[in-house]
C-alpha atoms as a PDB file:
ATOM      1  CA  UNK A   1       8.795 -11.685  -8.751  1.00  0.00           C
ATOM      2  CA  UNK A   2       8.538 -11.095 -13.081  1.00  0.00           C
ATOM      3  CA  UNK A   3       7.487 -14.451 -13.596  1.00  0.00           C
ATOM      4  CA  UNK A   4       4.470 -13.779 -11.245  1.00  0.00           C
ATOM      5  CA  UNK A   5       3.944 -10.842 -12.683  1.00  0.00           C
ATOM      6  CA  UNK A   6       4.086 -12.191 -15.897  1.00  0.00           C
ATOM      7  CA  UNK A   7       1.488 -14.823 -14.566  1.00  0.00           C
ATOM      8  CA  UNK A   8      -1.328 -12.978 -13.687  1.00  0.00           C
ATOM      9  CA  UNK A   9      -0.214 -10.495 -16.945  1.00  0.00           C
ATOM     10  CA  UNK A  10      -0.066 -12.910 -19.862  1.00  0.00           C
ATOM     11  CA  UNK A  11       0.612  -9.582 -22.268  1.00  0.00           C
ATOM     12  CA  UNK A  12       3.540  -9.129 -19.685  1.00  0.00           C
ATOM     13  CA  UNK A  13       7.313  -9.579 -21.186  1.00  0.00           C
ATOM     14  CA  UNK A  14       9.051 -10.315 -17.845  1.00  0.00           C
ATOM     15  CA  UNK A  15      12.690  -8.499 -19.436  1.00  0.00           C
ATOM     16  CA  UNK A  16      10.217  -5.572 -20.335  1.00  0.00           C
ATOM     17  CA  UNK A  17       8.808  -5.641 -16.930  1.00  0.00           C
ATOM     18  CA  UNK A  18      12.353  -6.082 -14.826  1.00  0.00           C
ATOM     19  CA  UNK A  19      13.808  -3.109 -16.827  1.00  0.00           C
ATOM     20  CA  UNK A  20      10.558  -0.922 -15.701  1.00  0.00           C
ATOM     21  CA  UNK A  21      10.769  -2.293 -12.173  1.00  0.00           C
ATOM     22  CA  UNK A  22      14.772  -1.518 -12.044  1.00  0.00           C
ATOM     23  CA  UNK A  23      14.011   1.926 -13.346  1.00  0.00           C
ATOM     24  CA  UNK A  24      11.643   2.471 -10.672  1.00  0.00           C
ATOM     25  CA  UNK A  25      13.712   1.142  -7.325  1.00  0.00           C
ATOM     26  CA  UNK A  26      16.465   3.120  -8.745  1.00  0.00           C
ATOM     27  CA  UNK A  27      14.044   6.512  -8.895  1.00  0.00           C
ATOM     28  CA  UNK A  28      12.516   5.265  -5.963  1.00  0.00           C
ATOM     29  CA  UNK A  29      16.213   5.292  -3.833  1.00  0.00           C
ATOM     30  CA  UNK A  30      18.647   7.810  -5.235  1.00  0.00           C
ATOM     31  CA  UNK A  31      15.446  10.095  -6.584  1.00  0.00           C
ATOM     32  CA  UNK A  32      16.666  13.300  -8.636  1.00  0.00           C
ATOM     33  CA  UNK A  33      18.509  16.355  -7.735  1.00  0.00           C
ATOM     34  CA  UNK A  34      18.235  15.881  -4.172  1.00  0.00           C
ATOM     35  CA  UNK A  35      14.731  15.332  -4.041  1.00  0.00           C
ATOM     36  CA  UNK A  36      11.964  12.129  -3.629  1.00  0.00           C
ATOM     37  CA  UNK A  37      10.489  11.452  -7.054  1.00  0.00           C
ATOM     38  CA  UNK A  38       7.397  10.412  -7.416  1.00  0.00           C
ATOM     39  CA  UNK A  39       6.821   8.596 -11.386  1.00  0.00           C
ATOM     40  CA  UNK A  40       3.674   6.473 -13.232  1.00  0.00           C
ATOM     41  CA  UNK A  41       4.844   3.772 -15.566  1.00  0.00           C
ATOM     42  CA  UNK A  42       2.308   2.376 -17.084  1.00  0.00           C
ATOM     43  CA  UNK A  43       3.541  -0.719 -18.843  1.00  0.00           C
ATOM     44  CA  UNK A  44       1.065  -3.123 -21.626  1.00  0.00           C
ATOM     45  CA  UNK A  45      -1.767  -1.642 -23.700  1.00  0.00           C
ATOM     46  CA  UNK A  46      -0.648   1.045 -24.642  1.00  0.00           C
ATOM     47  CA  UNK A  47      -3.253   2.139 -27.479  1.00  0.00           C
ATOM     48  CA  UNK A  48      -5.748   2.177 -24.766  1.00  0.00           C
ATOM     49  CA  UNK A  49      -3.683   4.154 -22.264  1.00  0.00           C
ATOM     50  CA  UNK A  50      -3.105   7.068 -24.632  1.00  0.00           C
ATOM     51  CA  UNK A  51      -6.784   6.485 -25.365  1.00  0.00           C
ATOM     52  CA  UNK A  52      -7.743   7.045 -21.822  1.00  0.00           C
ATOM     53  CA  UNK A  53      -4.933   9.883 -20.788  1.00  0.00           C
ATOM     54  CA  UNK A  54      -4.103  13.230 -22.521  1.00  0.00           C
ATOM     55  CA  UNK A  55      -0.713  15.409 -22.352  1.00  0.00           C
ATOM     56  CA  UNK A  56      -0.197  17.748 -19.835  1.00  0.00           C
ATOM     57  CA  UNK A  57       2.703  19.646 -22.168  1.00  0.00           C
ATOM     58  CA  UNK A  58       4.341  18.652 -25.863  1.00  0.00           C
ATOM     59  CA  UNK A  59       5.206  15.539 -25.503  1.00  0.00           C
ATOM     60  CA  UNK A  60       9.192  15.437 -24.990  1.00  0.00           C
ATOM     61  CA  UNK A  61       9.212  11.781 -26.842  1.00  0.00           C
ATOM     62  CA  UNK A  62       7.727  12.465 -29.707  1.00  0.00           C
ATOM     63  CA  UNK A  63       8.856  12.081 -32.919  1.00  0.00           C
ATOM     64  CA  UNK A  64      12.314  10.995 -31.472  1.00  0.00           C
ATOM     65  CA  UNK A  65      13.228   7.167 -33.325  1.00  0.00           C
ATOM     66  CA  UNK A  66      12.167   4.059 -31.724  1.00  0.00           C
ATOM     67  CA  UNK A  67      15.193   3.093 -31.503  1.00  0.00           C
ATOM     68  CA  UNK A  68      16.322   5.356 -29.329  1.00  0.00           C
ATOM     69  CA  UNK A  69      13.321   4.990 -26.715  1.00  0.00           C
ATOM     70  CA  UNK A  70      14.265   1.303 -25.660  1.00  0.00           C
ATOM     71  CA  UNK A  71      13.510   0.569 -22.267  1.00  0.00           C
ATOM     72  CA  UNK A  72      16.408  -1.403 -21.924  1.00  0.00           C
ATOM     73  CA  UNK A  73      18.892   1.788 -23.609  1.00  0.00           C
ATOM     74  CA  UNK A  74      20.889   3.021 -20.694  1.00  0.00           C
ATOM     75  CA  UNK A  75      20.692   6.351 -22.107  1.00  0.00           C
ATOM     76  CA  UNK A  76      16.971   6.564 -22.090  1.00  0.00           C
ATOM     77  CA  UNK A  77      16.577   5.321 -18.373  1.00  0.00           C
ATOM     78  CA  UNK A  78      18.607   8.319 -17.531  1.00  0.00           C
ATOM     79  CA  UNK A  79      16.455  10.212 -19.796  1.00  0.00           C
ATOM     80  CA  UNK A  80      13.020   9.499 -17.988  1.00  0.00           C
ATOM     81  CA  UNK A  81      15.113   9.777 -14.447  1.00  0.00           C
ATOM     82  CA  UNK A  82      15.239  13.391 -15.593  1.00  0.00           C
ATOM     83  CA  UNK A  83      11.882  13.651 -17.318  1.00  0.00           C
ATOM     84  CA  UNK A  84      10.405  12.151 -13.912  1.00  0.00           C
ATOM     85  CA  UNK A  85      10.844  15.362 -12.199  1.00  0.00           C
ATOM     86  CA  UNK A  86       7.901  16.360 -14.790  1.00  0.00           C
ATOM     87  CA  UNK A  87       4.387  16.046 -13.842  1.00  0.00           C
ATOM     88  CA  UNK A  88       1.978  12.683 -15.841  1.00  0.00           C
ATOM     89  CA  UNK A  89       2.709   9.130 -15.979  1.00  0.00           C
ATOM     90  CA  UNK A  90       5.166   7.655 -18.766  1.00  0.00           C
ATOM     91  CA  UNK A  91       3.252   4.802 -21.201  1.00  0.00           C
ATOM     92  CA  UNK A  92       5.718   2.315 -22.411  1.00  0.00           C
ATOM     93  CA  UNK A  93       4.508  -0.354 -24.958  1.00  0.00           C
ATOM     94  CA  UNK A  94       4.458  -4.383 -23.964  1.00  0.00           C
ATOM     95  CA  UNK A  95       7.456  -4.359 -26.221  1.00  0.00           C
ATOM     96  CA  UNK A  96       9.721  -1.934 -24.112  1.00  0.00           C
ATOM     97  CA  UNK A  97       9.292   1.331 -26.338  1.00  0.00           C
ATOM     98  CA  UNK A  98       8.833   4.902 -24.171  1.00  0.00           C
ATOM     99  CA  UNK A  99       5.706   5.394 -26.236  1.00  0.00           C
ATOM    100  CA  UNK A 100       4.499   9.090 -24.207  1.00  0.00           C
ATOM    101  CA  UNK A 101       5.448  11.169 -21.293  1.00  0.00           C
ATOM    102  CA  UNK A 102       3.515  13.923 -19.220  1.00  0.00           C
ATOM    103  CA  UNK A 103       0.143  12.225 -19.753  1.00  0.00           C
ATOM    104  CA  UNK A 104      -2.864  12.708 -17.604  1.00  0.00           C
ATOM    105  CA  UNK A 105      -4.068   9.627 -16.811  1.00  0.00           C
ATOM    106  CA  UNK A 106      -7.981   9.847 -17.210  1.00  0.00           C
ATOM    107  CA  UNK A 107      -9.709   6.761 -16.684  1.00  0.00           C
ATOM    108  CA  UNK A 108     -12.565   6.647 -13.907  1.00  0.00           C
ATOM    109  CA  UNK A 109     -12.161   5.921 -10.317  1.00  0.00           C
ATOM    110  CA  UNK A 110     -15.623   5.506  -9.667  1.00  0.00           C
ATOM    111  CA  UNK A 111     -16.122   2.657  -7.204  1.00  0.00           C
ATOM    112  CA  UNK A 112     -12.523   1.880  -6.963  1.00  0.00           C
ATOM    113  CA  UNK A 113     -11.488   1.140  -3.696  1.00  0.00           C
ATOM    114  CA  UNK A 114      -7.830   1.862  -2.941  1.00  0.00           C
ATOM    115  CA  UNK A 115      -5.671   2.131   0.479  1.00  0.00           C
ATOM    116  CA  UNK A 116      -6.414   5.112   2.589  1.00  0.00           C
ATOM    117  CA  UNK A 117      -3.317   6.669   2.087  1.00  0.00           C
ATOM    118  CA  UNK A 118      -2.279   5.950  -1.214  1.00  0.00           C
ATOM    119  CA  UNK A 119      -2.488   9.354  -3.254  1.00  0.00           C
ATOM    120  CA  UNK A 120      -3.668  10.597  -6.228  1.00  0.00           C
ATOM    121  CA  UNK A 121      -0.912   9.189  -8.501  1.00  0.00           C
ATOM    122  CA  UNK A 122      -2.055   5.650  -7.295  1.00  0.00           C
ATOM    123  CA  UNK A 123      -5.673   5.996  -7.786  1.00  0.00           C
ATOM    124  CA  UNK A 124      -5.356   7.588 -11.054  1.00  0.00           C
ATOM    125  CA  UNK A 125      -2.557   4.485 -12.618  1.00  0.00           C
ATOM    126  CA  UNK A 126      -5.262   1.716 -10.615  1.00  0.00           C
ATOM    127  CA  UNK A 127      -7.924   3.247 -12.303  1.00  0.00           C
ATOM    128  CA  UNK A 128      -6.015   3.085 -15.563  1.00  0.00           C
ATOM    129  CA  UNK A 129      -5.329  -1.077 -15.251  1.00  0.00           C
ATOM    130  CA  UNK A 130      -8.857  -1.458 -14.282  1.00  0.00           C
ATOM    131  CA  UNK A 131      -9.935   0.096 -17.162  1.00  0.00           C
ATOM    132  CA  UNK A 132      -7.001  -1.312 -19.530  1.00  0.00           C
ATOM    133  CA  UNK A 133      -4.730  -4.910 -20.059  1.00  0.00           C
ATOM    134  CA  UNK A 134      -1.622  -2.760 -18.793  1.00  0.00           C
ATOM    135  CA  UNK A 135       0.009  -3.281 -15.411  1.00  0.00           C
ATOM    136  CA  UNK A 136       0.894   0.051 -13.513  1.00  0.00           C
ATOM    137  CA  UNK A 137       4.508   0.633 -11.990  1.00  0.00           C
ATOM    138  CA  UNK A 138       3.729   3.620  -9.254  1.00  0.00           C
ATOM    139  CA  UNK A 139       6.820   5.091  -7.294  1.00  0.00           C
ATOM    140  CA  UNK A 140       5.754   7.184  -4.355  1.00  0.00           C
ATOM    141  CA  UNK A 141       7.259  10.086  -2.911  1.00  0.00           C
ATOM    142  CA  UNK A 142       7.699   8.058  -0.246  1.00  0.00           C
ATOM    143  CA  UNK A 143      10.248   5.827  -1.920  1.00  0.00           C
ATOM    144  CA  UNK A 144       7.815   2.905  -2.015  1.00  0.00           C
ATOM    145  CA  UNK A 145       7.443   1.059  -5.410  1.00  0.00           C
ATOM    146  CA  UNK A 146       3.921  -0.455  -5.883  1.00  0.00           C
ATOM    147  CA  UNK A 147       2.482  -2.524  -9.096  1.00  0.00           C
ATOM    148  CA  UNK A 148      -1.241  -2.080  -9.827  1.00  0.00           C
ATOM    149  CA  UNK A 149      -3.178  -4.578 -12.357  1.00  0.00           C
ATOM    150  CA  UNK A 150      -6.807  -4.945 -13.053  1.00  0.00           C
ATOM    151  CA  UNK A 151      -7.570  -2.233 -10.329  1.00  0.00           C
ATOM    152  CA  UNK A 152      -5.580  -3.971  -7.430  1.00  0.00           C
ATOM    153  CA  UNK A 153      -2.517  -3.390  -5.808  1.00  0.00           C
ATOM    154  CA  UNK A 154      -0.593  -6.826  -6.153  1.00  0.00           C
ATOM    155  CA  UNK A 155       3.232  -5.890  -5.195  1.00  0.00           C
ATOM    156  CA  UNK A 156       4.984  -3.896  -3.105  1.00  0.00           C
ATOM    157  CA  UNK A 157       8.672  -2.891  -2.759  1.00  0.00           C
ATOM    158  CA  UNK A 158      11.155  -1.312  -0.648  1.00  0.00           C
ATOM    159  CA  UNK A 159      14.266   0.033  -2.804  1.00  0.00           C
ATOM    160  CA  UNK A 160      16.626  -0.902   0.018  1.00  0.00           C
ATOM    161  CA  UNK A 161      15.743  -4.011   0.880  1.00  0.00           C
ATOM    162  CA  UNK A 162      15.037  -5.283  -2.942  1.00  0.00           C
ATOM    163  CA  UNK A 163      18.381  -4.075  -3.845  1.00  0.00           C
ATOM    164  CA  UNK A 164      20.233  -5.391  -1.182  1.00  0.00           C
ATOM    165  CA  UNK A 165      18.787  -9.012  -1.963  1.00  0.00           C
ATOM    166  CA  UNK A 166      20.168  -8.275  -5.758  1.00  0.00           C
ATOM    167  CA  UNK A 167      22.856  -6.911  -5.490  1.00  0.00           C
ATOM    168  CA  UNK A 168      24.769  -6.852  -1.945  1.00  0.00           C
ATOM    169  CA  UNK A 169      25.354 -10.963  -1.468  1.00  0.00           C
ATOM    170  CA  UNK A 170      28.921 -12.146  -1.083  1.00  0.00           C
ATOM    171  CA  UNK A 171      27.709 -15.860  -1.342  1.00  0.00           C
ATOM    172  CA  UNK A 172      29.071 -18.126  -3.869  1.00  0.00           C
ATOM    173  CA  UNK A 173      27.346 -20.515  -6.512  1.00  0.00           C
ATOM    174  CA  UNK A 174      23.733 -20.888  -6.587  1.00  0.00           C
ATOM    175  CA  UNK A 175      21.130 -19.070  -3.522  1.00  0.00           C
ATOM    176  CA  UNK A 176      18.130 -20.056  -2.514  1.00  0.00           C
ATOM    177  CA  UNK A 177      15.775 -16.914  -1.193  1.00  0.00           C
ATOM    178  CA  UNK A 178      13.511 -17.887   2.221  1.00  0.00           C
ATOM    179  CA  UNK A 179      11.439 -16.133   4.135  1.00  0.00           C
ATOM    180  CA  UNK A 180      11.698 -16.833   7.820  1.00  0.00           C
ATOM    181  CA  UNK A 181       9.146 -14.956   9.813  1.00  0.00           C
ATOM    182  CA  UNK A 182       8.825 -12.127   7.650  1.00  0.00           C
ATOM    183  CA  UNK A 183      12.469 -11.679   7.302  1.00  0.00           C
ATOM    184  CA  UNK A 184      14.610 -12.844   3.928  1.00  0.00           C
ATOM    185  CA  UNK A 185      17.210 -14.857   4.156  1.00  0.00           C
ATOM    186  CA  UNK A 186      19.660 -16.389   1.210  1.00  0.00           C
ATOM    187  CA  UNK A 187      21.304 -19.503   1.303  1.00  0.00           C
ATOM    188  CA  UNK A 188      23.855 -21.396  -0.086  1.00  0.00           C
ATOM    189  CA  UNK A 189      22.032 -24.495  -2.493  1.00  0.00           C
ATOM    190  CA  UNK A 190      24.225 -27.056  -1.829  1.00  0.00           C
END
C-alpha cells in the first residue's frame, strides 16, 4: 500500500507515510480514554498547509526540539494519541517532523465533491490536498482510516482487518497477499 502511495505522491517518503498510517489504525482501533477519536494528519507540504490553516489554541508543539517531534519517536506517537482528543488537524513535514497541532484547516471546498457522508473533518483535509502537494491521513469517528490526495479519496482502511493481515499470521517464510472475491487471503510462497 506505501509504495502506491508513494507513486501517485512522488514528495511521499513511504517510512514517513507507514509511521503516519500506523499511528492512525492504532487511533482508529483502541481510540483514547474510552472513546472513538477522530484525528487529521496532514502529511507533505507543509509550508503551504500552515499557510492555508490557522491554530485553534497555542500550539502544544511549539518551540519543543525537532528532535523530539520524530514521527517515528515512540514517545511522540503517544504524545499526539493524547493531543488527538484536541480539536484541528496535526501537519507533519515530508521528512517525519510533528511540525503543528490544533490547526484549522482553511483551504476552500468550493466545487469539491466528496462522499455524502463523509464529515466535515474529511472535506476540510480533501480540500487541503487539493489545494496543496500533501497527502491527507483522516481517521473517522467511525474507526475508518481514509487517505485524501489532490482532492480525492484514494484509500481506505479498516483497523481490524489491516492489522490482522500485519500482524496476526502464524505462517512461516515468505506470504504472498491475494484477494479472492473481495476477501484476503495469505499464502505460503513456496
Amino acid at each position: 500500500m506505501f509504495e502506491h502511495l508513494c507513486h501517485i505522491n512522488p514528495d511521499c517518503d513511504r517510512e514517513v507515510m507507514k509511521s503516519v498510517v500506523t499511528l492512525a489504525v492504532e487511533l482508529a482501533r483502541e481510540g483514547r480514554e474510552g472513546h472513538r477519536v477522530g484525528a487529521v494528519f496532514m502529511v507533505g507540504d507543509e509550508d503551504r498547509v500552515l499557510a492555508l490553516s490557522r491554530p485553534l489554541i497555542l500550539d502544544p508543539l511549539y518551540g519543543h526540539d525537532p528532535s523530539l517531534r520524530q514521527i517515528h519517536d515512540p514517545n511522540l506517537r503517544e504524545t499526539l494519541k493524547e493531543l488527538a482528543l484536541l480539536d484541528g488537524a496535526f501537519v507533519i513535514s515530508a521528512q517525519g517532523l510533528a511540525v503543528s497541532a490544533c490547526r484549522y484547516l482553511n483551504a476552500s471546498a468550493e466545487g469539491l465533491e466528496i462522499s455524502l457522508g463523509l464529515g466535515a473533518r474529511h472535506v476540510a483535509a480533501s480540500a487541503t490536498t487539493r489545494a496543496t502537494k500533501a497527502m491527507a491521513v483522516v481517521i473517522s469517528e467511525s474507526g475508518v482510516v481514509r487517505i485524501f490526495f489532490k482532492g480525492e479519496l484514494v484509500a481506505e482502511i479498516l483497523p481490524e482487518l489491516w492489522l490482522l493481515s500485519r500482524e496476526m499470521s502464524h505462517l512461516d517464510g515468505p506470504v504472498e497477499d491475494r484477494e479472492y472475491a473481495g476477501v484476503r487471503v495469505f499464502t505460503r510462497r513456496d
